[in-house]
N, C-alpha and C. Protein backbone atom coordinates (compact mmCIF):
# COMPACT_ATOMS: atom_id res chain seq x y z
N UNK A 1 97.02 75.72 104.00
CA UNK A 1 97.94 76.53 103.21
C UNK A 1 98.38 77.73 104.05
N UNK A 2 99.46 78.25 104.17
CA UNK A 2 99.92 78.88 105.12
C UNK A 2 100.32 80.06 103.90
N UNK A 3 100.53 81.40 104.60
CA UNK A 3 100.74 82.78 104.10
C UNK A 3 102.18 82.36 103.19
N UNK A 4 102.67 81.66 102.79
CA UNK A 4 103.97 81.96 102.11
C UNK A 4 103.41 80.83 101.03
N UNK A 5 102.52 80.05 101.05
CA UNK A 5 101.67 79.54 100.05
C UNK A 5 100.73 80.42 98.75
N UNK A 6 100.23 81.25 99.88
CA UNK A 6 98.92 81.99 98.70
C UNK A 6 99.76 82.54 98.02
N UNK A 7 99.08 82.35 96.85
CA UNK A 7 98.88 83.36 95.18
C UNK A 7 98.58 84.41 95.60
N UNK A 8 99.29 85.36 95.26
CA UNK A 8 99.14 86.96 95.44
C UNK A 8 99.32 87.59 93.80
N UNK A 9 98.43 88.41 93.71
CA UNK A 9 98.91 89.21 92.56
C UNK A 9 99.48 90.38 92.65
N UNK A 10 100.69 90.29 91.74
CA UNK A 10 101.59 91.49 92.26
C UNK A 10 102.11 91.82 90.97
N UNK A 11 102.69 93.00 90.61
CA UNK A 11 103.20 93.63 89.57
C UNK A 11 104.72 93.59 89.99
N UNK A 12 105.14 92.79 88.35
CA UNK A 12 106.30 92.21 88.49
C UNK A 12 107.31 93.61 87.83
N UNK A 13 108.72 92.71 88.69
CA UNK A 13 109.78 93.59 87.87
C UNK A 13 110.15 92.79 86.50
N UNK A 14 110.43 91.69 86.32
CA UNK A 14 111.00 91.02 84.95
C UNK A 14 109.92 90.51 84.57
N UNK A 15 110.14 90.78 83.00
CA UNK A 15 109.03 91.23 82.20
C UNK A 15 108.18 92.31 82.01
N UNK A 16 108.10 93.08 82.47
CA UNK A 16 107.40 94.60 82.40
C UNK A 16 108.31 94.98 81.61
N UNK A 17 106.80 95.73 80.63
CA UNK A 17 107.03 97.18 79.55
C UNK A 17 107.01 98.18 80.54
N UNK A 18 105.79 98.78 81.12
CA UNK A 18 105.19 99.56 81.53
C UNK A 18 105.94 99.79 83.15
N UNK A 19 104.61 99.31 83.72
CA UNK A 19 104.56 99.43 85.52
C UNK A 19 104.60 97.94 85.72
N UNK A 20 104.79 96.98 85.01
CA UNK A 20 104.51 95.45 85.24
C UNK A 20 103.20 94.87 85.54
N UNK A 21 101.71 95.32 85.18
CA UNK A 21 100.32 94.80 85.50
C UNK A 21 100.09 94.21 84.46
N UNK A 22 100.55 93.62 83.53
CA UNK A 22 100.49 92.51 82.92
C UNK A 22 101.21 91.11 83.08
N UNK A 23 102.45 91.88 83.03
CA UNK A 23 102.95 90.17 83.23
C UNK A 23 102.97 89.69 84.73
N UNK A 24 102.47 90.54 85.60
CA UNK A 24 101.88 90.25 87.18
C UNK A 24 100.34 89.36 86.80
N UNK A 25 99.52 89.88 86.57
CA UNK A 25 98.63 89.50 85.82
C UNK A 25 98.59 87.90 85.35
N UNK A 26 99.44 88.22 84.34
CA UNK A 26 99.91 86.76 83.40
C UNK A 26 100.15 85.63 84.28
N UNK A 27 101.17 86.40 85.19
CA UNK A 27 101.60 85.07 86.49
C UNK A 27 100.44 84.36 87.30
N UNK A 28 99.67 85.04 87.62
CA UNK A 28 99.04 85.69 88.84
C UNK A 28 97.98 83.87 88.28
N UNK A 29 97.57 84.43 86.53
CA UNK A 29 96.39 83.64 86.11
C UNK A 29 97.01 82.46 85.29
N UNK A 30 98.12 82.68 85.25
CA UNK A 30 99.06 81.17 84.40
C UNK A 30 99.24 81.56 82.84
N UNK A 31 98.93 82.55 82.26
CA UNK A 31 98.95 83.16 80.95
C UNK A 31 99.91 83.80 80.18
N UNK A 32 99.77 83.99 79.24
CA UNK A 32 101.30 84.89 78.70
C UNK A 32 100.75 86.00 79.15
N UNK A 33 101.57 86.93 79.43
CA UNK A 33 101.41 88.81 79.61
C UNK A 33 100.48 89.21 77.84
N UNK A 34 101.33 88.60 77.12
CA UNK A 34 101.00 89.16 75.47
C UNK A 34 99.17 89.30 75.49
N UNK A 35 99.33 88.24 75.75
CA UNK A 35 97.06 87.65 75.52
C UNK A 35 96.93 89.20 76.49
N UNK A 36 97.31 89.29 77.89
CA UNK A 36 96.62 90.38 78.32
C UNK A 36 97.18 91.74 77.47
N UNK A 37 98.40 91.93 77.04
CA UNK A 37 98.47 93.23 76.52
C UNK A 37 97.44 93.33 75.91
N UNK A 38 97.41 92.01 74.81
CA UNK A 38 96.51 92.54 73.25
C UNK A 38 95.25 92.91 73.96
N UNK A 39 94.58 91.93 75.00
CA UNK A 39 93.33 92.45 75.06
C UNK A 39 93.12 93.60 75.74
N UNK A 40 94.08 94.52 76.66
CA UNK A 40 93.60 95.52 77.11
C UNK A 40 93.75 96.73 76.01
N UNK A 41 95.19 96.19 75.00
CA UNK A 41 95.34 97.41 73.55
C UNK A 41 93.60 97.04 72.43
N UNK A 42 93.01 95.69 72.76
CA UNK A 42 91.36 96.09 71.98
C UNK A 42 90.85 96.70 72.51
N UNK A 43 90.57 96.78 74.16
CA UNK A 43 89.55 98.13 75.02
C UNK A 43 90.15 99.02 74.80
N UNK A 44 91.38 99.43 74.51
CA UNK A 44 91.72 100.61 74.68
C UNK A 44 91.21 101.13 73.14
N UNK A 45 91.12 100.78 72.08
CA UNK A 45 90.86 100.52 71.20
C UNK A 45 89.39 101.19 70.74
N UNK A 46 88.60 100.48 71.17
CA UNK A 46 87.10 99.87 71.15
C UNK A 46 86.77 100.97 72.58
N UNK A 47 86.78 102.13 72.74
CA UNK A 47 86.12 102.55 73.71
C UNK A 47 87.30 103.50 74.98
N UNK A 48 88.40 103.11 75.48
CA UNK A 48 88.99 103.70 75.73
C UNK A 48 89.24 103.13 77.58
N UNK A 49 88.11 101.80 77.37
CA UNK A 49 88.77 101.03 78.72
C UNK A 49 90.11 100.42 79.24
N UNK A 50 90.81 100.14 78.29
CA UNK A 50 92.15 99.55 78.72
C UNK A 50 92.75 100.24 79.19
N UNK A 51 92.62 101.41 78.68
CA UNK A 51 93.89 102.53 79.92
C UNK A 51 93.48 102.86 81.12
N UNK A 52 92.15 103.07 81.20
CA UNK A 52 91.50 102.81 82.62
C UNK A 52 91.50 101.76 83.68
N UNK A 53 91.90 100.44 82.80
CA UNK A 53 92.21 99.43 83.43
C UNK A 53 93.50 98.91 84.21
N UNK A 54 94.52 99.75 83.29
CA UNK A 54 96.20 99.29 83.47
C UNK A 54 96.29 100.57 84.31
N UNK A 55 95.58 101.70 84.17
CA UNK A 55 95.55 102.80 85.37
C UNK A 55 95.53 102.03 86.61
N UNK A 56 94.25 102.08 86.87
CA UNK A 56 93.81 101.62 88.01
C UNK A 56 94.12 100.56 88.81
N UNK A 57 94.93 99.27 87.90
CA UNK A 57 96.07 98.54 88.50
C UNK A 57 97.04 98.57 88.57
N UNK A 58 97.64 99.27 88.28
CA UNK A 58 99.01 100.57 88.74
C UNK A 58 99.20 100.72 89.69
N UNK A 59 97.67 101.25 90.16
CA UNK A 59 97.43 101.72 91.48
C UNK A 59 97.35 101.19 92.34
N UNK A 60 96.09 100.33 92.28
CA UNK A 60 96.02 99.04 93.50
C UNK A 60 96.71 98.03 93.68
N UNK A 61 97.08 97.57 92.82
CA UNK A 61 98.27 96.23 92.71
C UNK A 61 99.18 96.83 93.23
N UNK A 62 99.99 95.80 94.28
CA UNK A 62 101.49 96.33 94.65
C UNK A 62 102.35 95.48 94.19
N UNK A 63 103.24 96.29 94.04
CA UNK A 63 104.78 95.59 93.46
C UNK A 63 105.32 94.63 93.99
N UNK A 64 105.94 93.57 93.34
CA UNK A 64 106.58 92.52 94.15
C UNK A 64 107.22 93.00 95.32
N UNK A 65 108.30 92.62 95.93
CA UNK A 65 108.54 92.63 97.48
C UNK A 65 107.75 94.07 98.41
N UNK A 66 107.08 94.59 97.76
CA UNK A 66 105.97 95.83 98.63
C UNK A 66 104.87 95.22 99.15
N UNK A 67 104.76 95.58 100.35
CA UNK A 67 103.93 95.10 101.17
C UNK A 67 102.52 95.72 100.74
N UNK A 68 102.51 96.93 100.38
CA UNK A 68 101.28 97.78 99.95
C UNK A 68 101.73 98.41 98.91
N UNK A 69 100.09 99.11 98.09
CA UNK A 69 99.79 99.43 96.93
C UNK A 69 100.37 101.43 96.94
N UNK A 70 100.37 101.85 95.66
CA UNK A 70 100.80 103.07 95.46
C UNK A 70 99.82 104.02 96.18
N UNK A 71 98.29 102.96 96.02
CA UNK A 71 96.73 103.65 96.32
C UNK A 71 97.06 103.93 97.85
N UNK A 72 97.67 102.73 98.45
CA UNK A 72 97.10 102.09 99.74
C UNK A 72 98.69 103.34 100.34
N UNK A 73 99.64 103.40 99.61
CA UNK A 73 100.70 104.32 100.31
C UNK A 73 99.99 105.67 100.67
N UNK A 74 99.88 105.95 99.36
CA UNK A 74 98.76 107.62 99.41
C UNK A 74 97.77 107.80 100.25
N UNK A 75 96.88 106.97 100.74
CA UNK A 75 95.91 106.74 101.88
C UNK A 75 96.45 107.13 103.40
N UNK A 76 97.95 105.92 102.95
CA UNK A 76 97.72 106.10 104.71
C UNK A 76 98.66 107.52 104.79
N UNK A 77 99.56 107.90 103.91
CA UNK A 77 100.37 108.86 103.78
C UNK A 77 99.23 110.02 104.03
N UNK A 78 98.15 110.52 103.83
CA UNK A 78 97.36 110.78 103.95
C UNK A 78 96.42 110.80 105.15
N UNK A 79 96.29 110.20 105.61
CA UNK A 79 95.81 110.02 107.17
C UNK A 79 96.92 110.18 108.11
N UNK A 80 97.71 109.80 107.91
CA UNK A 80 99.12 110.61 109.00
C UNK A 80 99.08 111.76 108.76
N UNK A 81 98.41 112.61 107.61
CA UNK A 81 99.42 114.09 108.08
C UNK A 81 97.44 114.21 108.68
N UNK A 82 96.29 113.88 108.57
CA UNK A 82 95.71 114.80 109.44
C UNK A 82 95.38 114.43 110.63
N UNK A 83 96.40 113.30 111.23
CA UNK A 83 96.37 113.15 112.80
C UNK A 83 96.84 113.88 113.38
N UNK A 84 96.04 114.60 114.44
CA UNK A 84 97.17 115.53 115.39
C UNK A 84 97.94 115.26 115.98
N UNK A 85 99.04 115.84 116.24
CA UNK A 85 100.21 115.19 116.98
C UNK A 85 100.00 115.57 118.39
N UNK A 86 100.68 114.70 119.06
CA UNK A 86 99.89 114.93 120.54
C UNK A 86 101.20 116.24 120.92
């Protein structure tokens, strides 16, 4: 299987409410987006995990045609400014 084969999970543009980590999600596992809304609106619910969850894949998940994550921008965006410049 060659790189334009693999399953990647990525946060989609069509279909997104939000930031798209559901119906990325949905794709990703063959599912409707809905099954994942509802179940992350019961954690969110029941304790206050679902928003922690759709947080945090916000973050790490990258967007369709993005090569990298919002996390993974801020990192390296981040390590460039404390390299010294020669």
């Amino acid at each position: 299987m060659n790189d334009s084969q693999v399953k990647q999970l990525r946060r989609t543009r069509d279909g997104r409410i939000i930031a798209g980590v559901c119906s990325g999600a949905g794709r990703y596992v063959g599912i409707d987006p809905n099954i994942i809304r509802i179940a992350l609106a019961a954690l969110t619910l029941f304790g206050g995990a679902g928003i922690a969850i759709y947080a945090l894949a916000w973050l790490i998940v990258p967007e369709e045609g993005r090569p990298t994550s919002i996390a993974q921008d801020l990192i390296d965006k981040n390590v460039n400014k404390n390299r010294p410049t020669p």
